[in-house]
PDB file of N, CA and C in Angstrom:
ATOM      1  N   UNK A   1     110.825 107.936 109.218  1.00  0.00           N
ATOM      2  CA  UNK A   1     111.977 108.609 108.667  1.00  0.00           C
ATOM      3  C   UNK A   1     111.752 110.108 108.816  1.00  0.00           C
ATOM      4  N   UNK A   2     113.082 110.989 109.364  1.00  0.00           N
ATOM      5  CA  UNK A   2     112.832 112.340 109.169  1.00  0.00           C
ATOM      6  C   UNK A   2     112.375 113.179 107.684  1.00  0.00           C
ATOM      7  N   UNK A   3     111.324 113.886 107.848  1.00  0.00           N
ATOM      8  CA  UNK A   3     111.027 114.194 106.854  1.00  0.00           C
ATOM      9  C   UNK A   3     112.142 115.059 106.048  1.00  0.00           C
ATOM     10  N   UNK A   4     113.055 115.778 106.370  1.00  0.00           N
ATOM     11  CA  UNK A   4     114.112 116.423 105.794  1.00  0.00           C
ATOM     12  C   UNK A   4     114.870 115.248 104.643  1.00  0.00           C
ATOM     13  N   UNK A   5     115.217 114.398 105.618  1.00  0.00           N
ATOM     14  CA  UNK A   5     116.095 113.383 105.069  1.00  0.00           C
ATOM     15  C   UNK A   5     115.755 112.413 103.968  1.00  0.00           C
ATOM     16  N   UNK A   6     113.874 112.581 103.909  1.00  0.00           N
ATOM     17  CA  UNK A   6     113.496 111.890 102.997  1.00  0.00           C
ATOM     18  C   UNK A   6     113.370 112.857 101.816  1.00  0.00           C
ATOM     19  N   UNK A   7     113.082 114.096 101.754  1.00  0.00           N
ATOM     20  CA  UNK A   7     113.087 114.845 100.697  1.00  0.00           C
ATOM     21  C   UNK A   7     114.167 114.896 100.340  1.00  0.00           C
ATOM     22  N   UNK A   8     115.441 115.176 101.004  1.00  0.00           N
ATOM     23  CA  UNK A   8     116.880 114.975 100.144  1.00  0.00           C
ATOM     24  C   UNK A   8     117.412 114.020  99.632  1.00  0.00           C
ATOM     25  N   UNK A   9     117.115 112.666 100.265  1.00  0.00           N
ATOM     26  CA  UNK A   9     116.823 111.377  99.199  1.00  0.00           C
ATOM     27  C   UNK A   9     116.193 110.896  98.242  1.00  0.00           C
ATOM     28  N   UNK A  10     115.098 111.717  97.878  1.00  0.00           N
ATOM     29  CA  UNK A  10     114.495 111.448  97.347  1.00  0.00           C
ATOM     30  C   UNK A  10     114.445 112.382  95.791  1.00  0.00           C
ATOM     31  N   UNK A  11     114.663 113.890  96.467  1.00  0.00           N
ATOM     32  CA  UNK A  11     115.372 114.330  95.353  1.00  0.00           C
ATOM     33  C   UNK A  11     116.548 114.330  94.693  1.00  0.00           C
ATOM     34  N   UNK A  12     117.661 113.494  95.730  1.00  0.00           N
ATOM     35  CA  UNK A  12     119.200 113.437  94.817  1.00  0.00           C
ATOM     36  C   UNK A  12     118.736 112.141  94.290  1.00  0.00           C
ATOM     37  N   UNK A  13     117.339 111.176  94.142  1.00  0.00           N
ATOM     38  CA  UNK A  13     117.869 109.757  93.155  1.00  0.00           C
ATOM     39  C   UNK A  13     116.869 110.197  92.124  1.00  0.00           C
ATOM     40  N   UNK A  14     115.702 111.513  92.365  1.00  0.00           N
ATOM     41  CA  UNK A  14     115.752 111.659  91.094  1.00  0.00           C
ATOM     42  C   UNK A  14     116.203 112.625  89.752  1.00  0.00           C
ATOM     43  N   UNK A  15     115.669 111.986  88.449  1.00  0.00           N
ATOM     44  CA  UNK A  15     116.447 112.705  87.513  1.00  0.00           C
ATOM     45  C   UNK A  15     116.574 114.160  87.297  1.00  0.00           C
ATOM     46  N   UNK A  16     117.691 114.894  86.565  1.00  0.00           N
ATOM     47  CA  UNK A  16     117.990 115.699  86.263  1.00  0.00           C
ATOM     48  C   UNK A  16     116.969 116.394  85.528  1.00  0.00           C
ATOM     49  N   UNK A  17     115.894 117.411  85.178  1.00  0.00           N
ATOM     50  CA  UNK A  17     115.990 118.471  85.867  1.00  0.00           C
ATOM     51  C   UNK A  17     114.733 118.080  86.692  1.00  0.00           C
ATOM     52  N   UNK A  18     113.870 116.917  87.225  1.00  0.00           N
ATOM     53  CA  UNK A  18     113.058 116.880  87.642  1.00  0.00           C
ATOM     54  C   UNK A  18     112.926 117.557  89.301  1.00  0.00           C
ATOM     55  N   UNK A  19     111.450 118.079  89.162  1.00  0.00           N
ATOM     56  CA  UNK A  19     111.942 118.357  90.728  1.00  0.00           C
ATOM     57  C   UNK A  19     110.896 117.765  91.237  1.00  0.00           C
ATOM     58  N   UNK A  20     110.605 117.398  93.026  1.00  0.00           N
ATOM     59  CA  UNK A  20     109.820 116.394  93.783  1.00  0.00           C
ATOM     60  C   UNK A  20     109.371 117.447  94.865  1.00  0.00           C
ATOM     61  N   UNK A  21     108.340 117.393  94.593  1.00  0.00           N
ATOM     62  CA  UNK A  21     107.050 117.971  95.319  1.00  0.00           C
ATOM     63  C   UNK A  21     106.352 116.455  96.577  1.00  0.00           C
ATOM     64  N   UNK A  22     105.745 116.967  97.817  1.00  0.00           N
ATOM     65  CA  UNK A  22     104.858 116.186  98.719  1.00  0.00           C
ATOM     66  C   UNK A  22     103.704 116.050  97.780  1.00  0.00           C
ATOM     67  N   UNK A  23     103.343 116.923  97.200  1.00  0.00           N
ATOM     68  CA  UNK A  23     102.147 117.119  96.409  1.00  0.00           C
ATOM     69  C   UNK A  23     101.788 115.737  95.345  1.00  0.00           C
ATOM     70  N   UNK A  24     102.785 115.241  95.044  1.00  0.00           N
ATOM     71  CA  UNK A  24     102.963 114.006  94.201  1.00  0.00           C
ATOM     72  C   UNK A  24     102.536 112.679  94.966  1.00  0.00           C
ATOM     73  N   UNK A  25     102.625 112.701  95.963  1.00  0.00           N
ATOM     74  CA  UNK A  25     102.918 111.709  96.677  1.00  0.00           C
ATOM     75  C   UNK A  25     101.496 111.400  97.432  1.00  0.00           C
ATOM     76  N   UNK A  26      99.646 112.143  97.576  1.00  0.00           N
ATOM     77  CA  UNK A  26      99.476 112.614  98.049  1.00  0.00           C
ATOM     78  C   UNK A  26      98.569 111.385  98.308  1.00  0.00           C
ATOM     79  N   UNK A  27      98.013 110.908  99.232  1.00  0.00           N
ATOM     80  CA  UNK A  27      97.272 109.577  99.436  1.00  0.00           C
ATOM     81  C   UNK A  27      98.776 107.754  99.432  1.00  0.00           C
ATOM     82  N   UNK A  28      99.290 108.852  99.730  1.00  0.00           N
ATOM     83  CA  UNK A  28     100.894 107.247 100.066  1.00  0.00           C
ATOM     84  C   UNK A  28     101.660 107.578 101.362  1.00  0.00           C
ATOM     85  N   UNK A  29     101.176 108.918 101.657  1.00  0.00           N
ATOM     86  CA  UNK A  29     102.208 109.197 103.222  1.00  0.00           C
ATOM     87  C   UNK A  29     101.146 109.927 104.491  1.00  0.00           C
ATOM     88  N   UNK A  30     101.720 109.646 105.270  1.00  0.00           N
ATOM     89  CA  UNK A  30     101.307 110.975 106.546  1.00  0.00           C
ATOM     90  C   UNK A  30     102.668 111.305 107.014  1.00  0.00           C
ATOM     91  N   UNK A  31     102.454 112.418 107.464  1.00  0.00           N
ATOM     92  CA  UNK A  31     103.730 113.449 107.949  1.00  0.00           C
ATOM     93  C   UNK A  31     103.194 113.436 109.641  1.00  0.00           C
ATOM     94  N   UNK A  32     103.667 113.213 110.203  1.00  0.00           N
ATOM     95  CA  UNK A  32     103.698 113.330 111.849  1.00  0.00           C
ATOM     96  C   UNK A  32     104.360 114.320 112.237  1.00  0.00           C
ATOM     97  N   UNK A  33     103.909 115.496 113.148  1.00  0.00           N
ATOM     98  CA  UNK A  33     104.815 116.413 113.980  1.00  0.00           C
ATOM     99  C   UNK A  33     105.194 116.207 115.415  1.00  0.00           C
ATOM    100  N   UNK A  34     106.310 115.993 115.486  1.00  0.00           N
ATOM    101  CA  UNK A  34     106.772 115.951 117.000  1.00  0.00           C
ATOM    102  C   UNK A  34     107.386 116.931 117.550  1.00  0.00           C
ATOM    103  N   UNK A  35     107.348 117.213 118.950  1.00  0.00           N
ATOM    104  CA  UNK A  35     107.927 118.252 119.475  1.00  0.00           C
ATOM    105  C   UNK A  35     109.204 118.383 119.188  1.00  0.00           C
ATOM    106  N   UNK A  36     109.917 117.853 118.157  1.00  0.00           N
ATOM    107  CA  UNK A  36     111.173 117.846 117.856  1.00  0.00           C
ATOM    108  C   UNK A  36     111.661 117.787 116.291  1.00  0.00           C
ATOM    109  N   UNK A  37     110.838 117.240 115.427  1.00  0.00           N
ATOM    110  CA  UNK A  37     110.984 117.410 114.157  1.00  0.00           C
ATOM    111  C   UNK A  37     109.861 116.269 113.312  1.00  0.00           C
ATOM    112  N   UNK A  38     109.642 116.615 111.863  1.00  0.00           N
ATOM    113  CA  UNK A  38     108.735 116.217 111.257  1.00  0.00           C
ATOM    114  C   UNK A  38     109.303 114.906 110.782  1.00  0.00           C
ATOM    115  N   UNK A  39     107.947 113.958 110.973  1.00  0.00           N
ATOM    116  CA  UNK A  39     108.538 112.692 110.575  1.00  0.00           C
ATOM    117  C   UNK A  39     107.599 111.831 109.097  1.00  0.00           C
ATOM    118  N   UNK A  40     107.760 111.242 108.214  1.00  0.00           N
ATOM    119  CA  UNK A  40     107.239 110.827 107.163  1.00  0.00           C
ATOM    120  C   UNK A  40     107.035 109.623 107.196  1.00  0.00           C
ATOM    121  N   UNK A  41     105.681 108.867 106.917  1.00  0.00           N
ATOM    122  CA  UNK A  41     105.496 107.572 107.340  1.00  0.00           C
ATOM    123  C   UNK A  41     104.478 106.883 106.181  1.00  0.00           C
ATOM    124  N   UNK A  42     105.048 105.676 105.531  1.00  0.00           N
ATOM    125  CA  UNK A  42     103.995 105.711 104.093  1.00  0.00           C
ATOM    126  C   UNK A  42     102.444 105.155 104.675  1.00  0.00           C
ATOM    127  N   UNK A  43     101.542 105.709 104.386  1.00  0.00           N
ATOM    128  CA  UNK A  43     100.301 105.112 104.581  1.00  0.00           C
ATOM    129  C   UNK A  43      99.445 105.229 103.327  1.00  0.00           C
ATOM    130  N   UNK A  44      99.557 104.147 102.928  1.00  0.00           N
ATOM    131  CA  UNK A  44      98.693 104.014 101.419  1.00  0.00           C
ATOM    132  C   UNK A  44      96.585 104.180 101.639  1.00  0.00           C
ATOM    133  N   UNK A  45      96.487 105.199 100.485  1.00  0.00           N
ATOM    134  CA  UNK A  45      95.071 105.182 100.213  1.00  0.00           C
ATOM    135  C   UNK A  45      94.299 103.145  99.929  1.00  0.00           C
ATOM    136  N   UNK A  46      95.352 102.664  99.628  1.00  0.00           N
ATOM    137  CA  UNK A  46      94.471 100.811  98.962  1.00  0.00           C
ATOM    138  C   UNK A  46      95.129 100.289 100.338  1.00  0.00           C
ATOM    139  N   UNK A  47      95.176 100.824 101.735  1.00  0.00           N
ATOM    140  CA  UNK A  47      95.395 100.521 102.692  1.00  0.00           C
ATOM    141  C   UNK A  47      93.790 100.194 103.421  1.00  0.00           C
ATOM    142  N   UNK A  48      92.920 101.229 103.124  1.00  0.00           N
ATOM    143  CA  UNK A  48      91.529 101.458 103.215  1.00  0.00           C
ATOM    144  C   UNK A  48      90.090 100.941 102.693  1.00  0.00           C
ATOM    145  N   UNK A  49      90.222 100.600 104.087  1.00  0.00           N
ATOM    146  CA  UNK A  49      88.254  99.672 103.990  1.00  0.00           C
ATOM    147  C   UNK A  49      87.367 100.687 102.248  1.00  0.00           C
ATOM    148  N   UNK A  50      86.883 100.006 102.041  1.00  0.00           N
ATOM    149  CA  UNK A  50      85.765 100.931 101.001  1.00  0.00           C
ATOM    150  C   UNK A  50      84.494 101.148 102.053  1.00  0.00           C
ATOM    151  N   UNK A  51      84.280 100.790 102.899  1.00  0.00           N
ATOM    152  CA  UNK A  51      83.590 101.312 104.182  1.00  0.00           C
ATOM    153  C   UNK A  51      83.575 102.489 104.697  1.00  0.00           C
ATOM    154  N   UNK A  52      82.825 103.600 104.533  1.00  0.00           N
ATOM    155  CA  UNK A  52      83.239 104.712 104.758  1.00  0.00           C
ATOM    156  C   UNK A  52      83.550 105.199 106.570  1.00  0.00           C
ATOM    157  N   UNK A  53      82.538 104.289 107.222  1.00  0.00           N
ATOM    158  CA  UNK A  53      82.905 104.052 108.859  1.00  0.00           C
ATOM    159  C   UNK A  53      83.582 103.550 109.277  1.00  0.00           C
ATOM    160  N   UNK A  54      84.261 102.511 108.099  1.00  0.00           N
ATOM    161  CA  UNK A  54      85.227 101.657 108.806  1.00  0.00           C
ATOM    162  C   UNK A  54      86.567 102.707 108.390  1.00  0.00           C
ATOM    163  N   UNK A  55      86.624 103.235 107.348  1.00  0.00           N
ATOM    164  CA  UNK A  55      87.524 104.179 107.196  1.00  0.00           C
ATOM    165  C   UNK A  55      88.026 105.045 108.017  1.00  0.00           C
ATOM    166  N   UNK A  56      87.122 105.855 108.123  1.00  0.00           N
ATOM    167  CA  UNK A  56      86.636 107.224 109.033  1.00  0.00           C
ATOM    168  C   UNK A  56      87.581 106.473 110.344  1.00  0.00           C
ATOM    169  N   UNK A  57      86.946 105.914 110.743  1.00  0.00           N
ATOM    170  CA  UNK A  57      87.988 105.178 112.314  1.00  0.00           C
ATOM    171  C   UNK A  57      89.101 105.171 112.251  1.00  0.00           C
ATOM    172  N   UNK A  58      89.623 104.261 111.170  1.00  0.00           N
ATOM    173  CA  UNK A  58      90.669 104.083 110.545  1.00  0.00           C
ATOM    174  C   UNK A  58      91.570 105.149 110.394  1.00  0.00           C
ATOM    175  N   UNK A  59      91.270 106.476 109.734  1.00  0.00           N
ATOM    176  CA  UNK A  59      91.954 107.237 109.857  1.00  0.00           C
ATOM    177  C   UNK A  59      92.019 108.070 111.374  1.00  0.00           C
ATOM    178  N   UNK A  60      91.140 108.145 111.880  1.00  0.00           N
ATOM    179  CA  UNK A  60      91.075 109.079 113.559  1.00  0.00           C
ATOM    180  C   UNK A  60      91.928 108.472 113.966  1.00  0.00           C
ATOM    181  N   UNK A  61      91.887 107.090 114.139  1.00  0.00           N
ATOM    182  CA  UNK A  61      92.613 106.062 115.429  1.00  0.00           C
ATOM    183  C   UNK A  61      94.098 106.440 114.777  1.00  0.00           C
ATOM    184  N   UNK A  62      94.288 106.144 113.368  1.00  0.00           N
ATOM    185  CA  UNK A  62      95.946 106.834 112.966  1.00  0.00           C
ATOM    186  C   UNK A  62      96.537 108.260 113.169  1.00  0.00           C
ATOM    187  N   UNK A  63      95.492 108.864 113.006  1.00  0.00           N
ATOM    188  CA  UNK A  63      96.315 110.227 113.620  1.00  0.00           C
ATOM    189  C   UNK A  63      94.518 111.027 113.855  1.00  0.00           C
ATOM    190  N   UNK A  64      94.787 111.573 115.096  1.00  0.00           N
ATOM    191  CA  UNK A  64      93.631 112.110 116.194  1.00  0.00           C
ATOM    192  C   UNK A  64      93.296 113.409 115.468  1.00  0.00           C
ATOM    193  N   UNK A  65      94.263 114.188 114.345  1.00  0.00           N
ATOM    194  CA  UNK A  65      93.389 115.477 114.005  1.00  0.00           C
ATOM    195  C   UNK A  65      94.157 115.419 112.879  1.00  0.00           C
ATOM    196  N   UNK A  66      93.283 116.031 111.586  1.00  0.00           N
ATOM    197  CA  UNK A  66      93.863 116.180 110.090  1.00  0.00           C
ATOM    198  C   UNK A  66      93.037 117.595 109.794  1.00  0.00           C
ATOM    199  N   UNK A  67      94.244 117.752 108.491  1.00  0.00           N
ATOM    200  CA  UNK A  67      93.883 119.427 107.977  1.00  0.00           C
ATOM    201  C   UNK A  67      92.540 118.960 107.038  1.00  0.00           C
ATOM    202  N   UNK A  68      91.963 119.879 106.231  1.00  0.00           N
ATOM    203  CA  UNK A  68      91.330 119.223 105.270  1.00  0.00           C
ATOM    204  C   UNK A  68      91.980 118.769 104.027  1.00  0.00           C
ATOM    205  N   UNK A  69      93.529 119.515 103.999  1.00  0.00           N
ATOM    206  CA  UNK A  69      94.134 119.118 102.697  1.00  0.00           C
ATOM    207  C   UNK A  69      94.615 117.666 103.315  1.00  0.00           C
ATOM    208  N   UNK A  70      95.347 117.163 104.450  1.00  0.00           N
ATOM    209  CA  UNK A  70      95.427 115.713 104.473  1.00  0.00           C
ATOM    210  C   UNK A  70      94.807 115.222 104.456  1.00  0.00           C
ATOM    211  N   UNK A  71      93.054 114.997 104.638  1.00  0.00           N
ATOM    212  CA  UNK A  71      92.273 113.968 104.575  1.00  0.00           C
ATOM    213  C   UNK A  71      91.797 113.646 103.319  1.00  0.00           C
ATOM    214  N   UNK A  72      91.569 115.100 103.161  1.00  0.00           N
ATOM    215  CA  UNK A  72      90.752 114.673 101.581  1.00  0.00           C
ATOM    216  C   UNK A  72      91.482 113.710 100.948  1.00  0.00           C
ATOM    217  N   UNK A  73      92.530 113.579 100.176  1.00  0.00           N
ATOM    218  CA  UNK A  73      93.242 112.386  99.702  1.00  0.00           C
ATOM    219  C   UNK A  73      92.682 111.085 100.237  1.00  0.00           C
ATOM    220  N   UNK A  74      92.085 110.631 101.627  1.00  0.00           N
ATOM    221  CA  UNK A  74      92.082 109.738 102.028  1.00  0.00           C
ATOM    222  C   UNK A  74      90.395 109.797 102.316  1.00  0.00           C
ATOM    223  N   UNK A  75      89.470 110.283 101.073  1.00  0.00           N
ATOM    224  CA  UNK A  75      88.134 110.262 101.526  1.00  0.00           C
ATOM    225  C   UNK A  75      87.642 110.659 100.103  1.00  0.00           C
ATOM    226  N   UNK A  76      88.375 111.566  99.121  1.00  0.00           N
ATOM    227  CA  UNK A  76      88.107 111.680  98.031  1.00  0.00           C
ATOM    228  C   UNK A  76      87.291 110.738  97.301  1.00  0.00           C
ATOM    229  N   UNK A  77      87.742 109.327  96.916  1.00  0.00           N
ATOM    230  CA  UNK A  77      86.664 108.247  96.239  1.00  0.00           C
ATOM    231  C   UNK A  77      85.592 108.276  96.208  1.00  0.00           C
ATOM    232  N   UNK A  78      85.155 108.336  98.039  1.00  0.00           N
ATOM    233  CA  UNK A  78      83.829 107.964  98.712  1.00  0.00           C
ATOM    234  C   UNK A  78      83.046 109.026  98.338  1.00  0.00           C
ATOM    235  N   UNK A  79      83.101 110.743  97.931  1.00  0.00           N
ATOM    236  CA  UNK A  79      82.659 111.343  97.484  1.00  0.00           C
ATOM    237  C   UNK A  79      81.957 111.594  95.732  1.00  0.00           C
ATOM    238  N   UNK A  80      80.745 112.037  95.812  1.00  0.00           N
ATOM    239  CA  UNK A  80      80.724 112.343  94.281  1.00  0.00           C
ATOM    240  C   UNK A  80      81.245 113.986  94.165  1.00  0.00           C
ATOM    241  N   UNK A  81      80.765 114.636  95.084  1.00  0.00           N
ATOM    242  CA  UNK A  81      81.366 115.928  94.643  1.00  0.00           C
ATOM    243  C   UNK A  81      82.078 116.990  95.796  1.00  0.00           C
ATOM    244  N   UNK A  82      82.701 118.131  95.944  1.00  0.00           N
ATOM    245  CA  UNK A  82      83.518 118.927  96.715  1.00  0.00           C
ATOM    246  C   UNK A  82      81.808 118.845  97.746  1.00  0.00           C
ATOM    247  N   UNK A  83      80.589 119.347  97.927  1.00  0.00           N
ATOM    248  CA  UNK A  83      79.540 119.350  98.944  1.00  0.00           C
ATOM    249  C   UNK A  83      79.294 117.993  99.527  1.00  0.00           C
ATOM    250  N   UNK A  84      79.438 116.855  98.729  1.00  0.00           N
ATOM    251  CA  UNK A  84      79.678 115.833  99.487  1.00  0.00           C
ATOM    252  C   UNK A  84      80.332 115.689 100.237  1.00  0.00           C
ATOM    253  N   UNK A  85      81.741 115.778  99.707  1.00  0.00           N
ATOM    254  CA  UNK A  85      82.866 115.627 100.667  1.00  0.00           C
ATOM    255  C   UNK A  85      82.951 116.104 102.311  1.00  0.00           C
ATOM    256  N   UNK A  86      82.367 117.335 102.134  1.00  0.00           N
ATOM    257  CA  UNK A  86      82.258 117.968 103.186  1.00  0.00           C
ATOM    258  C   UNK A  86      81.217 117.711 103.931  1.00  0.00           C
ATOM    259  N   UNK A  87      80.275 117.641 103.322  1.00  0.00           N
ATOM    260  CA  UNK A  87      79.775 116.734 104.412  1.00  0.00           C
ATOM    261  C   UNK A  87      79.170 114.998 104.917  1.00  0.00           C
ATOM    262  N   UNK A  88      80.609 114.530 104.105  1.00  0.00           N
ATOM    263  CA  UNK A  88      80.984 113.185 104.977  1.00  0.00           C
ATOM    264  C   UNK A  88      81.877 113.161 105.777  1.00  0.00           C
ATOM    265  N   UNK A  89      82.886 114.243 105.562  1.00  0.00           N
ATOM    266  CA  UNK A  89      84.038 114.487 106.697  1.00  0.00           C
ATOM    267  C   UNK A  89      83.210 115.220 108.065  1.00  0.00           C
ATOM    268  N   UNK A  90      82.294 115.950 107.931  1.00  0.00           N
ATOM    269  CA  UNK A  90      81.211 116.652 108.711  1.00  0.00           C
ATOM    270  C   UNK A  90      80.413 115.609 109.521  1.00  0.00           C
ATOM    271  N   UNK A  91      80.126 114.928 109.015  1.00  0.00           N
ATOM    272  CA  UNK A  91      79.294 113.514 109.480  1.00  0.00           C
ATOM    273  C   UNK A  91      80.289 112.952 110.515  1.00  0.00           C
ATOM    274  N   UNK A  92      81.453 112.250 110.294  1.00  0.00           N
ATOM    275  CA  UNK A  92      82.261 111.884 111.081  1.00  0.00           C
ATOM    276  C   UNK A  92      82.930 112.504 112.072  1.00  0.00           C
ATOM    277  N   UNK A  93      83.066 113.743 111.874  1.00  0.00           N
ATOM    278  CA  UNK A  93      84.472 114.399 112.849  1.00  0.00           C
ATOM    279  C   UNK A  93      83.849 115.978 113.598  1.00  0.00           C
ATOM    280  N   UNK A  94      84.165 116.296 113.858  1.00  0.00           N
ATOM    281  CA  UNK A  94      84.082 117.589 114.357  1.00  0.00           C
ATOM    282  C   UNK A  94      85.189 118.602 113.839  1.00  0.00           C
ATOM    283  N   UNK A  95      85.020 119.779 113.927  1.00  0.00           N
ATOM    284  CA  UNK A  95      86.517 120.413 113.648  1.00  0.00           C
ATOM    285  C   UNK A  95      86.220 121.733 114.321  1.00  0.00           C
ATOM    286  N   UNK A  96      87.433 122.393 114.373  1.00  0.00           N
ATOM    287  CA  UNK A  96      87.575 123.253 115.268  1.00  0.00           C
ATOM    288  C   UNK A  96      89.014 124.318 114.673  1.00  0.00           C
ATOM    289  N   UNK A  97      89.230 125.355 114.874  1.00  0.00           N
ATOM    290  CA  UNK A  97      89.984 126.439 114.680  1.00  0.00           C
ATOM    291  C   UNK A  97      91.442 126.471 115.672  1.00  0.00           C
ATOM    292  N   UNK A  98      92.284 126.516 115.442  1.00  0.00           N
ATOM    293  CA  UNK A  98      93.555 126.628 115.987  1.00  0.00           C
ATOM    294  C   UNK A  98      94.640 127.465 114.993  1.00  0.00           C
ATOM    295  N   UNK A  99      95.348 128.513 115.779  1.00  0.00           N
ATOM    296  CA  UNK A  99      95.928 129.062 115.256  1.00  0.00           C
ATOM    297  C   UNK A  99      95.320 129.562 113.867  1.00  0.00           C
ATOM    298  N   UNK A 100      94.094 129.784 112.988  1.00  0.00           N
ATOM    299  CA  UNK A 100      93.601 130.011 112.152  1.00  0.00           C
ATOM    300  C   UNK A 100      93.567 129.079 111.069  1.00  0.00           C
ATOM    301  N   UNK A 101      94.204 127.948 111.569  1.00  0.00           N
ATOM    302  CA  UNK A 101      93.946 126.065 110.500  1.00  0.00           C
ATOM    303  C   UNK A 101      92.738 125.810 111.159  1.00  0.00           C
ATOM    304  N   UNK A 102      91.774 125.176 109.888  1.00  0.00           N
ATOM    305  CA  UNK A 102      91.250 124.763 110.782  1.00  0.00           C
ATOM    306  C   UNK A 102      91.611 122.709 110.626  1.00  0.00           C
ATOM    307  N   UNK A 103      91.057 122.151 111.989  1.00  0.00           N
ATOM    308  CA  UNK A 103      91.405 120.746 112.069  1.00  0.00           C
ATOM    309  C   UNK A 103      89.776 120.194 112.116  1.00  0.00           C
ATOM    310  N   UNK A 104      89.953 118.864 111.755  1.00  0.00           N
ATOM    311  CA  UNK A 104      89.435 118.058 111.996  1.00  0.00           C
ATOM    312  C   UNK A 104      89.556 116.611 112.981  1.00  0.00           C
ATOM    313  N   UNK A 105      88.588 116.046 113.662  1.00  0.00           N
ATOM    314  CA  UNK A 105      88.752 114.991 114.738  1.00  0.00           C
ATOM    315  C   UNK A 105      87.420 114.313 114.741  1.00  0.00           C
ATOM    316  N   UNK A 106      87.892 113.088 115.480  1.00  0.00           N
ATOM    317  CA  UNK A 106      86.656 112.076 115.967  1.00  0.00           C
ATOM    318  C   UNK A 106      85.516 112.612 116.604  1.00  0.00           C
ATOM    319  N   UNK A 107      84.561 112.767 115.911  1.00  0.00           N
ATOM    320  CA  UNK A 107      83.301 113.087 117.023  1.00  0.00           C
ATOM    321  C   UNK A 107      83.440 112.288 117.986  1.00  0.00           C
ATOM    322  N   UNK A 108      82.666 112.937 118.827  1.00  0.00           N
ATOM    323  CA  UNK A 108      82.604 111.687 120.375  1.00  0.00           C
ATOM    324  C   UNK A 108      81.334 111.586 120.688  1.00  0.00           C
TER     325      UNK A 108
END
């Protein structure tokens, strides 16, 4: 679904004065960019192995590069703390600088 179209659906069914943030939502979707417009696709965190390798795959093979704010949601558990985290996402992926984001990807 276009991501436009889902935020305006999603905020006209809900209530009055609530307002709807991505931020809410954060371990239930990935957002895909296409050379043409952003698309929203639910991918649930209890979608995921408790395997942290089987994970790790799991997420590369679904989408080939993540920010650190999209993954974390989807690696958070497996961690005890923010230095962990980083380096289990470190363990798995490589990352690299673009445009001043930086990304993350599949080691090879």
């Amino acid at each position: 679904m276009h991501l436009g179209e889902f935020l305006e659906c999603w905020q006209q069914s809900a209530p009055k004065p609530m307002t709807t943030s991505l931020d809410d939502l954060q371990g239930l979707f990935l957002i895909e960019e296409t050379n043409v417009s952003k698309l929203i696709e639910y991918f649930s965190l209890d979608q995921l192995s408790e395997n942290i390798d089987e994970r790790m795959a799991l997420l590369f093979k679904k989408k080939a590069r993540w920010t650190m704010s999209e993954i974390k949601c989807y690696v958070d558990d497996l961690a005890e703390d923010a230095a962990s985290l980083i380096t289990l996402i470190s363990k798995h992926s490589r990352s690299y600088l673009e445009n001043g984001q930086r990304y993350f990807c599949l080691k090879k």
